[in-house]
Structure formats: structure tokens, C-alpha cells
PDB file of N, CA and C in Angstrom:
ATOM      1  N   UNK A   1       4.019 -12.955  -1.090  1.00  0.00           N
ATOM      2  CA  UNK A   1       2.658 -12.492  -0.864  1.00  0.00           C
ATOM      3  C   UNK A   1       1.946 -12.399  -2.216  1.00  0.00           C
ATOM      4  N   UNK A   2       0.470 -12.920  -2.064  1.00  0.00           N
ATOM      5  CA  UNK A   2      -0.392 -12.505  -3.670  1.00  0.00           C
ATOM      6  C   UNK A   2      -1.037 -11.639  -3.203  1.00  0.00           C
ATOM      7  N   UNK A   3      -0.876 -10.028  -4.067  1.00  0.00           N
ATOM      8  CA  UNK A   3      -1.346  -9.122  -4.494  1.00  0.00           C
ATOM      9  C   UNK A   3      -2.128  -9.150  -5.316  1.00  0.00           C
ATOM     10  N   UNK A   4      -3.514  -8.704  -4.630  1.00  0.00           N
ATOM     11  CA  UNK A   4      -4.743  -8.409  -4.987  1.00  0.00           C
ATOM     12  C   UNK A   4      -5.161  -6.411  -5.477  1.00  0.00           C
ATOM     13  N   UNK A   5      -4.651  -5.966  -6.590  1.00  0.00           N
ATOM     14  CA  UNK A   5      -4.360  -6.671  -7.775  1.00  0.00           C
ATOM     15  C   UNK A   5      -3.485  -5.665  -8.310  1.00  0.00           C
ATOM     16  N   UNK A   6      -2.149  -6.221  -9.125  1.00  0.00           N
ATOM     17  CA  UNK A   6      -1.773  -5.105  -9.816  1.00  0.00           C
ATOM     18  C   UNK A   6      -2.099  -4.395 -10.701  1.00  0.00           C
ATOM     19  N   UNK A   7      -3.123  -4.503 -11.312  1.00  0.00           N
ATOM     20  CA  UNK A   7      -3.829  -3.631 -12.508  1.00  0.00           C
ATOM     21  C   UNK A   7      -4.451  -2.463 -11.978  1.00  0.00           C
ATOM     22  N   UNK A   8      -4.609  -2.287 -10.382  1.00  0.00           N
ATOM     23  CA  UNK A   8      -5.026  -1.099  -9.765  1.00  0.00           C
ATOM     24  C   UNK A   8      -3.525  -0.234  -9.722  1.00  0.00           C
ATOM     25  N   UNK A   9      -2.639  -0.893  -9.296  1.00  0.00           N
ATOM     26  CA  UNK A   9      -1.095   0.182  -9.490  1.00  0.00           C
ATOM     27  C   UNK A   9      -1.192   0.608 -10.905  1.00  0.00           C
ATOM     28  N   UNK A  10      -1.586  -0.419 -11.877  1.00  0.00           N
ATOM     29  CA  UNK A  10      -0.640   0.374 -13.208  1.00  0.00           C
ATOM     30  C   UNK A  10      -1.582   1.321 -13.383  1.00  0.00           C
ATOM     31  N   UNK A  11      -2.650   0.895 -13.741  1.00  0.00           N
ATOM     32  CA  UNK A  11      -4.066   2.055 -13.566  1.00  0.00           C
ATOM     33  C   UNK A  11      -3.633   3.571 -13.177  1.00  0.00           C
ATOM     34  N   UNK A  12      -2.953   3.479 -11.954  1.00  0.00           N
ATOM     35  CA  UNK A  12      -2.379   4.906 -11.208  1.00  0.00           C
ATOM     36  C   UNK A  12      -1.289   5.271 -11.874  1.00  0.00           C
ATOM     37  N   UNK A  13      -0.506   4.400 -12.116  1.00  0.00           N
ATOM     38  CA  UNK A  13       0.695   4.805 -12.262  1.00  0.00           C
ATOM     39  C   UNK A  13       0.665   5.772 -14.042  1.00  0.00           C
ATOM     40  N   UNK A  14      -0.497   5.102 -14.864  1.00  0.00           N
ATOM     41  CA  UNK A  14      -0.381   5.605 -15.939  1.00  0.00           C
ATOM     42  C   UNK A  14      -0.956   7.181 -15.905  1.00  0.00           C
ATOM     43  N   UNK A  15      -1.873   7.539 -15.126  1.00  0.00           N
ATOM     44  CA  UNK A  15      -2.081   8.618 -14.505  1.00  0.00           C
ATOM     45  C   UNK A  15      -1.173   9.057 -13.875  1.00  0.00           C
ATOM     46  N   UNK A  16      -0.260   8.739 -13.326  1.00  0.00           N
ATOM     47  CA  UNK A  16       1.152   9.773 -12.286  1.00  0.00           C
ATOM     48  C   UNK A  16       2.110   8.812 -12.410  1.00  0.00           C
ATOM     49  N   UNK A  17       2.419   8.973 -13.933  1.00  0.00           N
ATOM     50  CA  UNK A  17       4.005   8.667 -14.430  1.00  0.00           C
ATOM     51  C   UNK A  17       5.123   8.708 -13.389  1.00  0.00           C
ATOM     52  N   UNK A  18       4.919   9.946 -12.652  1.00  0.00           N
ATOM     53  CA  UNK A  18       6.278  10.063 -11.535  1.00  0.00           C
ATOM     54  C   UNK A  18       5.837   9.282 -10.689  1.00  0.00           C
ATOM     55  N   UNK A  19       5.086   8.018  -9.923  1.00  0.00           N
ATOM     56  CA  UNK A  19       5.162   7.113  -9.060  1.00  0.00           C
ATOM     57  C   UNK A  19       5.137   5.812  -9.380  1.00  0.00           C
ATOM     58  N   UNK A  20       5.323   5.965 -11.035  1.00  0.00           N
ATOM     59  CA  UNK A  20       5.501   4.335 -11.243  1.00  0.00           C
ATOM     60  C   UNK A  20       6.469   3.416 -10.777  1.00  0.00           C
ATOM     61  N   UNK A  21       7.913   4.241 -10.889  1.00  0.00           N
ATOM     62  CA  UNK A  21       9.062   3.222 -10.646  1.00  0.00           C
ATOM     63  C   UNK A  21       8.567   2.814  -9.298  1.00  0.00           C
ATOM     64  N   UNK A  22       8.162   3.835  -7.865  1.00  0.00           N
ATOM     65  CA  UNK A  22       8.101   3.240  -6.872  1.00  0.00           C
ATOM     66  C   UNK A  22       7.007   2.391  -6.697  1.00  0.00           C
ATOM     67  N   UNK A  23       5.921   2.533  -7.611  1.00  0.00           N
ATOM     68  CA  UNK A  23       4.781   1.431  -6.908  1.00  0.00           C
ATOM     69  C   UNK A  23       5.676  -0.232  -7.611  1.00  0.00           C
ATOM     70  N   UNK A  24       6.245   0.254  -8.876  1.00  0.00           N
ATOM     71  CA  UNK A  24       6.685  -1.209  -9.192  1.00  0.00           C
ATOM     72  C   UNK A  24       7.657  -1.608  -7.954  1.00  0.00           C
ATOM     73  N   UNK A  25       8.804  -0.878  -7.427  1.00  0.00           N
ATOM     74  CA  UNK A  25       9.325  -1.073  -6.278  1.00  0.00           C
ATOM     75  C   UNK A  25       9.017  -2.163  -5.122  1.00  0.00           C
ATOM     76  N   UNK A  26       7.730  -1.336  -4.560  1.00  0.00           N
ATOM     77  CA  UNK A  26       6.462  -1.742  -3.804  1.00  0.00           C
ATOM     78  C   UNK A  26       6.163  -2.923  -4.363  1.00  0.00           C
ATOM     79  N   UNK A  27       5.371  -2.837  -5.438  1.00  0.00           N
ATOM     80  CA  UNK A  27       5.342  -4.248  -5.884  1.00  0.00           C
ATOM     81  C   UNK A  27       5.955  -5.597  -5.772  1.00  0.00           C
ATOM     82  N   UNK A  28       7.749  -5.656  -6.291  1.00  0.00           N
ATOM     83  CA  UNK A  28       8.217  -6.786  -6.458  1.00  0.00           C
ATOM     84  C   UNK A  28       8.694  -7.031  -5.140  1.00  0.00           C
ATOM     85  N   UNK A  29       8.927  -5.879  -3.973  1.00  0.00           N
ATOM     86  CA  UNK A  29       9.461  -6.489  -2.868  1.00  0.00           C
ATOM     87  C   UNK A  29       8.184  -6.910  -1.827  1.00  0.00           C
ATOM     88  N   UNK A  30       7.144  -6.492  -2.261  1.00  0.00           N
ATOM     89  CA  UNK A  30       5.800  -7.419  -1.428  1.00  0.00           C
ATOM     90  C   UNK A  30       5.611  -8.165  -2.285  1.00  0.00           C
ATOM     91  N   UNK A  31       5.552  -9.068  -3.475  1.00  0.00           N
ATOM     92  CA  UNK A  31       5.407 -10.132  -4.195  1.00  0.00           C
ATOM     93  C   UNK A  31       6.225 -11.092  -3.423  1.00  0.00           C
ATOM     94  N   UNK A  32       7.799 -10.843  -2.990  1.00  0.00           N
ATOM     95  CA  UNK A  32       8.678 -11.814  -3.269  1.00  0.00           C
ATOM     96  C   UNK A  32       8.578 -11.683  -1.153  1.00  0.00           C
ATOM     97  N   UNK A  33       7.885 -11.317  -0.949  1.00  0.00           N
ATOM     98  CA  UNK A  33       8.135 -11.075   0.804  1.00  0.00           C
ATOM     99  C   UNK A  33       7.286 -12.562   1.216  1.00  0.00           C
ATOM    100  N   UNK A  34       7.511 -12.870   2.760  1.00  0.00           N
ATOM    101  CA  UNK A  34       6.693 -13.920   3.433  1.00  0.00           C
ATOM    102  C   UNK A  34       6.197 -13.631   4.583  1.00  0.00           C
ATOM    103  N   UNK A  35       6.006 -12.482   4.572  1.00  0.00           N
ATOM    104  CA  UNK A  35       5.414 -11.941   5.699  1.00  0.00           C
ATOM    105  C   UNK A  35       4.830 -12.869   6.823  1.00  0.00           C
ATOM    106  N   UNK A  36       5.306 -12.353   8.484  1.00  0.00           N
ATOM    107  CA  UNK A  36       4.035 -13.563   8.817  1.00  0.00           C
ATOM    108  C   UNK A  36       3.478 -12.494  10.100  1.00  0.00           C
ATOM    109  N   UNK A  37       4.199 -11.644  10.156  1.00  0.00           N
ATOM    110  CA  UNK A  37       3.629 -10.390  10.976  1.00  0.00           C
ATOM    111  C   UNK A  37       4.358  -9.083  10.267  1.00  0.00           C
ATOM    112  N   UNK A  38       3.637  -7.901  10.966  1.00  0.00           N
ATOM    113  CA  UNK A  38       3.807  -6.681  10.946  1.00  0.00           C
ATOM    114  C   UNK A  38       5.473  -6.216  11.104  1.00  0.00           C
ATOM    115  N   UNK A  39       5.479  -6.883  12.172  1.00  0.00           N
ATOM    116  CA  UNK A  39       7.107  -6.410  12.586  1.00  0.00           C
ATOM    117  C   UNK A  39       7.811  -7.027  11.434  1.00  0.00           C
ATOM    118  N   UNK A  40       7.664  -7.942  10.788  1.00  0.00           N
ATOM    119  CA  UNK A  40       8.765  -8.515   9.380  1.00  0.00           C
ATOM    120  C   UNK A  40       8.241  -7.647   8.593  1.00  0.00           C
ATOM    121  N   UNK A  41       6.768  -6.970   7.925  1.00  0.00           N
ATOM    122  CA  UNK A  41       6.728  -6.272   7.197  1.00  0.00           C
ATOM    123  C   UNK A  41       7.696  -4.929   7.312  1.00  0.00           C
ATOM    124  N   UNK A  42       7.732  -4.533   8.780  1.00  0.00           N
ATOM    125  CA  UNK A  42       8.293  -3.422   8.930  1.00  0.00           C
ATOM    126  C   UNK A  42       9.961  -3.302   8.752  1.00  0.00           C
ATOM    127  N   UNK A  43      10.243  -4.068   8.935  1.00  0.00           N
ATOM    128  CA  UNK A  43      11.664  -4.694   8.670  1.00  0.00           C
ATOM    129  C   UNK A  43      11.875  -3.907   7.212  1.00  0.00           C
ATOM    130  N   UNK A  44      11.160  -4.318   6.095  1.00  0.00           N
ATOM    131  CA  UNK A  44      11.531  -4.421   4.381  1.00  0.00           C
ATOM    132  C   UNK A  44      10.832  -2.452   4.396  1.00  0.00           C
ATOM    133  N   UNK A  45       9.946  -2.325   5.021  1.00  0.00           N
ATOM    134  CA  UNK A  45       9.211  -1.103   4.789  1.00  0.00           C
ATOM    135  C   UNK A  45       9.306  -0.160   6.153  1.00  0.00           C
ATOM    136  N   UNK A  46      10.315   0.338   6.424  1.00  0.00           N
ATOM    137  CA  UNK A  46      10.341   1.084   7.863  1.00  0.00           C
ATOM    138  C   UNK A  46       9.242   2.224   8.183  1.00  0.00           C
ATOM    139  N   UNK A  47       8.600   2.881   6.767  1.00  0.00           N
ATOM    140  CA  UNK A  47       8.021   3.703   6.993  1.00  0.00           C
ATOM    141  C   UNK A  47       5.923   3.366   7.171  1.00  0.00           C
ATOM    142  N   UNK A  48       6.397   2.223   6.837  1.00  0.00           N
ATOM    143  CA  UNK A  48       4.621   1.494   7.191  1.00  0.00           C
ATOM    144  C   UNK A  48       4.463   1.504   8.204  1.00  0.00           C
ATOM    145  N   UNK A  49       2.907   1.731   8.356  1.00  0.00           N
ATOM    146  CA  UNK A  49       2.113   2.237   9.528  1.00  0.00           C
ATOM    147  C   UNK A  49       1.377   1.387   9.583  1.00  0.00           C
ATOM    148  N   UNK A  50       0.785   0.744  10.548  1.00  0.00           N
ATOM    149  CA  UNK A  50      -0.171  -0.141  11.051  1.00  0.00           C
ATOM    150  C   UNK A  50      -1.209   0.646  11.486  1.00  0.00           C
ATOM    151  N   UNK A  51      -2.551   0.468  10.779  1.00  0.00           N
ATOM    152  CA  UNK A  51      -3.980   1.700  11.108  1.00  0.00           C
ATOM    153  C   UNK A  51      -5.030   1.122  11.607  1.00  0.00           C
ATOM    154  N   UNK A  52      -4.896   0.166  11.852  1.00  0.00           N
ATOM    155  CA  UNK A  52      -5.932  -0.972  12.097  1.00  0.00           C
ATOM    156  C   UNK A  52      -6.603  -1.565  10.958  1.00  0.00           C
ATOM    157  N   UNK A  53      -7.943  -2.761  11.261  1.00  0.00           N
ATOM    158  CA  UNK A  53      -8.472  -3.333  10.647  1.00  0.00           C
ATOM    159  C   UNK A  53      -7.359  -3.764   9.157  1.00  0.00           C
ATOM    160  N   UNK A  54      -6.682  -4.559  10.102  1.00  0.00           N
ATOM    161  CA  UNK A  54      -5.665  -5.179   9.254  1.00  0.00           C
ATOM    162  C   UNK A  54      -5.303  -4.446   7.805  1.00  0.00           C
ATOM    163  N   UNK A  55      -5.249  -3.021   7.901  1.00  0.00           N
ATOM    164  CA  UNK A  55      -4.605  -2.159   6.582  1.00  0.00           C
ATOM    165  C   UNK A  55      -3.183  -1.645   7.295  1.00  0.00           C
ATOM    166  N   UNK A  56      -2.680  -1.577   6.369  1.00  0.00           N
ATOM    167  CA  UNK A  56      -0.664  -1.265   6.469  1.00  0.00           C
ATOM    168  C   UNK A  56      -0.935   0.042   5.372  1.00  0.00           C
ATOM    169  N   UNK A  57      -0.440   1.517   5.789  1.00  0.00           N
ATOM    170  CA  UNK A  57      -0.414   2.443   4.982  1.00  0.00           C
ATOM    171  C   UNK A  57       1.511   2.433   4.762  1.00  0.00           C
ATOM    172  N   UNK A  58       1.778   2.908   3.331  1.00  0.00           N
ATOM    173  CA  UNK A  58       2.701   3.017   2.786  1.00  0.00           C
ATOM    174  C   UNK A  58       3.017   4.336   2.072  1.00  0.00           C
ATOM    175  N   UNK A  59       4.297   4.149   2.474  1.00  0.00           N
ATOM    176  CA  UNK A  59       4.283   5.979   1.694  1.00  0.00           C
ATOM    177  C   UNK A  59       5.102   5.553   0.646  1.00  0.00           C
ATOM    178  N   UNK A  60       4.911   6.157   0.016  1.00  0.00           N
ATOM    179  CA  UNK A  60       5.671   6.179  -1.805  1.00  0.00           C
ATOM    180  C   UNK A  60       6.830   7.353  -2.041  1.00  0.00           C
ATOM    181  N   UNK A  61       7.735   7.268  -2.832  1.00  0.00           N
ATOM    182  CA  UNK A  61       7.999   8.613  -3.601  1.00  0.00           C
ATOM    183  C   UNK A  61       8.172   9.683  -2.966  1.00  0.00           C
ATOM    184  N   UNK A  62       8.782   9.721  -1.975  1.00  0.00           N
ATOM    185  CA  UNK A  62       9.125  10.708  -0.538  1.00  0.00           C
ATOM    186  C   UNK A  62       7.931  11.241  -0.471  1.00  0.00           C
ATOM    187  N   UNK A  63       7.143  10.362   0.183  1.00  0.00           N
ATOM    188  CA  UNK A  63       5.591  10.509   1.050  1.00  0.00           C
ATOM    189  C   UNK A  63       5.022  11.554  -0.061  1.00  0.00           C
ATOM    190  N   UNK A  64       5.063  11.252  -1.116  1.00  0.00           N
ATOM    191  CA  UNK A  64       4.228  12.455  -1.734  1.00  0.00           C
ATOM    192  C   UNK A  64       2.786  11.526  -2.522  1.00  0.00           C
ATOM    193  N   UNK A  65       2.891  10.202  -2.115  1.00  0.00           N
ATOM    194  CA  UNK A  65       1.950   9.596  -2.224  1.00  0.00           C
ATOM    195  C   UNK A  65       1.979   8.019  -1.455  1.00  0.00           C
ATOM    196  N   UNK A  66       0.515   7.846  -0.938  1.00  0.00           N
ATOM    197  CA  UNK A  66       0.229   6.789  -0.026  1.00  0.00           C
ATOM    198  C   UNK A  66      -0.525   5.409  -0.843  1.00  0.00           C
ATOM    199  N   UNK A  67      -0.463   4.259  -0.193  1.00  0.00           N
ATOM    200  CA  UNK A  67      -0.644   3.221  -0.616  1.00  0.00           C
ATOM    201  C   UNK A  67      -1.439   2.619   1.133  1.00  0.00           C
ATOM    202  N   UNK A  68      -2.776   2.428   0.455  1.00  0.00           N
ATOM    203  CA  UNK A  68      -3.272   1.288   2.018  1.00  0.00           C
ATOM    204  C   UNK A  68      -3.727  -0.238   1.453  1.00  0.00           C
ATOM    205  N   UNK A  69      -2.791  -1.108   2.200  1.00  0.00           N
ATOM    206  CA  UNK A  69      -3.426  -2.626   1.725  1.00  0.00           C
ATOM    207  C   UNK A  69      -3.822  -3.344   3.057  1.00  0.00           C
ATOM    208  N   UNK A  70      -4.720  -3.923   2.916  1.00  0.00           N
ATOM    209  CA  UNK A  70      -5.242  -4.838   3.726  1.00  0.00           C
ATOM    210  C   UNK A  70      -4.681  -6.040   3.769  1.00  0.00           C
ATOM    211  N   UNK A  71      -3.520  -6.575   5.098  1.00  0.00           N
ATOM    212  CA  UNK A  71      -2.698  -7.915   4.408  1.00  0.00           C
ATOM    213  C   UNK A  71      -3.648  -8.721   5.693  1.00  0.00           C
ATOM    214  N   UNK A  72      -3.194 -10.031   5.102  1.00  0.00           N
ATOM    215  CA  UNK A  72      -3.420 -11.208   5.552  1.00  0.00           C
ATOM    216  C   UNK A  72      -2.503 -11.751   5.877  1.00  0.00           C
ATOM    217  N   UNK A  73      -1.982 -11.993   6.595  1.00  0.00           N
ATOM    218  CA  UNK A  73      -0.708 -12.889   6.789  1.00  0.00           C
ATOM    219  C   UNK A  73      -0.790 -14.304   6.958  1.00  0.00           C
ATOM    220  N   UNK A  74      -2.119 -14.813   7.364  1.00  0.00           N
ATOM    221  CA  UNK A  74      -1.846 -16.115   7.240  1.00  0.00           C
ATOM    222  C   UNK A  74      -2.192 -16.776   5.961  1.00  0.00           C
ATOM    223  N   UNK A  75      -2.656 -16.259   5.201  1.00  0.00           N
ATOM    224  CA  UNK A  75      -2.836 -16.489   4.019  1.00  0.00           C
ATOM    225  C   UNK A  75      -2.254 -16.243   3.022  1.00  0.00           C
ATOM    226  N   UNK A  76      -0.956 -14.855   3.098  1.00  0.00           N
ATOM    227  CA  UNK A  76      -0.184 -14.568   2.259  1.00  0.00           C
ATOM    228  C   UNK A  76      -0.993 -13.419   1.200  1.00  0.00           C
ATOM    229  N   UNK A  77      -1.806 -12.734   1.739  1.00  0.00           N
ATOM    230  CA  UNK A  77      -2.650 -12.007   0.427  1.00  0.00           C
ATOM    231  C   UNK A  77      -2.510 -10.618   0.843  1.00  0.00           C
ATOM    232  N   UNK A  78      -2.093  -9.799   0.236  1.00  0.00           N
ATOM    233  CA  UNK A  78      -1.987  -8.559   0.320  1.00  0.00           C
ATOM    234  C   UNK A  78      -3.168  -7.596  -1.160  1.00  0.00           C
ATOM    235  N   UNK A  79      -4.296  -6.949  -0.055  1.00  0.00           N
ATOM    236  CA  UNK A  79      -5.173  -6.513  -1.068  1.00  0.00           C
ATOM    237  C   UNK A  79      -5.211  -4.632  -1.295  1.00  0.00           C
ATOM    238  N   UNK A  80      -5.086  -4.558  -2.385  1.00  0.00           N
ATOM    239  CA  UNK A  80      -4.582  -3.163  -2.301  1.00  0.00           C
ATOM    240  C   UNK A  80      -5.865  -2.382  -2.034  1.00  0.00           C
ATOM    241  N   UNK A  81      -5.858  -1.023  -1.147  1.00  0.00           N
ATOM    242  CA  UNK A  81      -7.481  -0.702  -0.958  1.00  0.00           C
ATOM    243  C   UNK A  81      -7.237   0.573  -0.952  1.00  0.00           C
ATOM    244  N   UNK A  82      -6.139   1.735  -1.396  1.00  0.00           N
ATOM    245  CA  UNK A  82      -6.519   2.627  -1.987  1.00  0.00           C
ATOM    246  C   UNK A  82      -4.700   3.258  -2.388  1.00  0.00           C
ATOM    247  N   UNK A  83      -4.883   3.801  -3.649  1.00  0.00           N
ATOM    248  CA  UNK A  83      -3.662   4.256  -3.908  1.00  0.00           C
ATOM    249  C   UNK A  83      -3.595   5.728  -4.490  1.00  0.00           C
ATOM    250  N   UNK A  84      -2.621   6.849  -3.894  1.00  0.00           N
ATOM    251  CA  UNK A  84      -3.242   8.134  -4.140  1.00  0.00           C
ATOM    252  C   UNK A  84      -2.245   9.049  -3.706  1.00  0.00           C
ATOM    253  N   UNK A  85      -2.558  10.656  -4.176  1.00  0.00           N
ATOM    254  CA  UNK A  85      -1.798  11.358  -4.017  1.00  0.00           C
ATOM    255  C   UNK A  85      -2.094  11.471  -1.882  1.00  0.00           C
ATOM    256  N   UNK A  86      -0.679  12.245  -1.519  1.00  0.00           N
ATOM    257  CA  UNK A  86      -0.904  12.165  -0.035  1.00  0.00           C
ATOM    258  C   UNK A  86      -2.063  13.221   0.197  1.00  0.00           C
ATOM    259  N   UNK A  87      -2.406  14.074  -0.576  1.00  0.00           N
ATOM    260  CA  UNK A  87      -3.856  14.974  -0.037  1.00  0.00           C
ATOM    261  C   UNK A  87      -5.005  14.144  -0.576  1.00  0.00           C
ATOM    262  N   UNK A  88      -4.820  13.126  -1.309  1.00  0.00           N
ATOM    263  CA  UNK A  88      -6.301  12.415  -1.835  1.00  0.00           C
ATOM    264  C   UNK A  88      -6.462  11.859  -0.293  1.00  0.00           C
ATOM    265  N   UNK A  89      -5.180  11.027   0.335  1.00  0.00           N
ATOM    266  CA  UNK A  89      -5.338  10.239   1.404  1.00  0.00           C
ATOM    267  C   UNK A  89      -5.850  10.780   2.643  1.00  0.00           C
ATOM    268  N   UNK A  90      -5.203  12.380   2.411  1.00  0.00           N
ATOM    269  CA  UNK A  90      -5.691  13.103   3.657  1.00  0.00           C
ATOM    270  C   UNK A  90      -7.281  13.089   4.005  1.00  0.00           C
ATOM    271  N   UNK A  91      -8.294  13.194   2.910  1.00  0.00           N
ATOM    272  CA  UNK A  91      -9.347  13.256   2.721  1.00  0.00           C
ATOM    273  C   UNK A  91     -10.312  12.357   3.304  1.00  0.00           C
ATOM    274  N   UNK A  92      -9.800  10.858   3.614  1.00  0.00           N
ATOM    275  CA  UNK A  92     -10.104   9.678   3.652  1.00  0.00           C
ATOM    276  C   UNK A  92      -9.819   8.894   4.784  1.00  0.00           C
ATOM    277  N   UNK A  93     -10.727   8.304   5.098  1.00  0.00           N
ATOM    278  CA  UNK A  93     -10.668   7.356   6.435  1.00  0.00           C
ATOM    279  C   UNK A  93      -9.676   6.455   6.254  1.00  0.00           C
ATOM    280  N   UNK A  94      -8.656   6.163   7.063  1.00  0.00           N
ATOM    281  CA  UNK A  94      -7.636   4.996   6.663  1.00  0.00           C
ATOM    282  C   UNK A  94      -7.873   3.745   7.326  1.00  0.00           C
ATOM    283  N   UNK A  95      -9.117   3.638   8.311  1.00  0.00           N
ATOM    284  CA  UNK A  95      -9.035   2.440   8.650  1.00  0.00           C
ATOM    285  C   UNK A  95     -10.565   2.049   7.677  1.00  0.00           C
ATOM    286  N   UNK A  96     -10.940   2.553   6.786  1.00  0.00           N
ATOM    287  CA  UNK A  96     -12.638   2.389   6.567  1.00  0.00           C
ATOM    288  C   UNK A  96     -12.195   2.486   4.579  1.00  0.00           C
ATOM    289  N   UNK A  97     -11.287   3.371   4.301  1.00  0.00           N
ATOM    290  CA  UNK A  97     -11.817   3.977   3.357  1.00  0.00           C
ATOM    291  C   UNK A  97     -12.870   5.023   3.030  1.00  0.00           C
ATOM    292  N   UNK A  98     -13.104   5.476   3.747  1.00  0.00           N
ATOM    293  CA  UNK A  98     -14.441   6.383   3.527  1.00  0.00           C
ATOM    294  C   UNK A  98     -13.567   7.406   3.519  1.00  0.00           C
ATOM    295  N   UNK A  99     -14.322   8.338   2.598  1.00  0.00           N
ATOM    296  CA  UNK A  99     -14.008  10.039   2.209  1.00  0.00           C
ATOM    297  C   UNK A  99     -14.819  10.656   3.827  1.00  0.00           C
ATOM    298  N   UNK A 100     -13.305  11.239   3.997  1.00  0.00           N
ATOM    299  CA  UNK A 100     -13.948  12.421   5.184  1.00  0.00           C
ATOM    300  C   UNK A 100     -14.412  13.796   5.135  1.00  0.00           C
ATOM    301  N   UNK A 101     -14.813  13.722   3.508  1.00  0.00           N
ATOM    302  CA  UNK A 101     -15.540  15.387   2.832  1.00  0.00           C
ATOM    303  C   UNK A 101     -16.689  15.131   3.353  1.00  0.00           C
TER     304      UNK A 101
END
């Protein structure tokens, strides 16, 4: 899969040192994946959630932080669309992105 983009993980990660190893985690095993549905994603990631409008939420770091990407599967593109502590996520629409303050 091409990930759209990793400079948004490191971005975070340099801000919350304690979730780097797992977003790199995250990273190389959706880089090297071929996803062609949900159910194979779920296979590699048991704890991904399907929220609609083609976003897959991910939990990190014993759910103490979430990851939502928007994949494509026929195209192979996985776009990252928000990465955060699990109360930033709470805040926030998961199928929209929108802040629910």
C-alpha cells in the first residue's frame, strides 16, 4: 500500500515519543500489505474498525492512541486523516473528521 504521508506520523511521533515505535509498526506492515478488502486488512490488524466513508480507525499503543486512514483498495493508497491521543479522537467525528466541540 502507498501511504499518503509519512511525515504526518513522524510529525506526531516527535511530539509523543511513546507512540513512535508503534506508528513505525503501523507503518511498515501497511507499506508492505496488498490489501484488496477490509476483511484482509483485518486479518494483519484485528483491532481495526471499519467507520464508514472508506476510513479504517486503528488503535495504537494499547488503544491509548488512534489512527484514521482513508484506504483505497483498488488503488493501493492508504491516506492518513487523523492521528491522536484516544481523547483527541473522542472529540471528533470519525467518519467526517470534524471536531464534535
Amino acid at each position: 500500500m502507498r501511504i499518503i504521508a509519512r511525515r504526518t506520523l513522524k510529525l506526531f511521533w516527535e511530539k509523543h515519543p511513546a507512540v513512535e515505535e508503534s506508528l513505525k509498526i503501523w507503518y511498515k506492515k501497511t507499506f508492505s500489505a496488498k490489501w484488496e478488502d477490509f476483511g484482509q486488512l483485518k486479518n494483519d490488524f484485528g483491532s481495526a474498525d471499519w467507520v464508514g466513508n472508506e476510513r479504517v480507525v486503528f488503535n495504537l499503543k494499547g488503544n491509548n492512541y488512534r489512527l484514521i486512514a482513508k484506504i483505497d483498495f483498488e488503488f493501493q493508497l492508504v491516506f492518513i486523516r487523523f492521528v491522536g491521543t484516544h481523547s483527541d479522537y473522542d472529540k471528533m467525528n470519525s467518519k467526517t473528521g470534524a471536531s464534535n466541540i
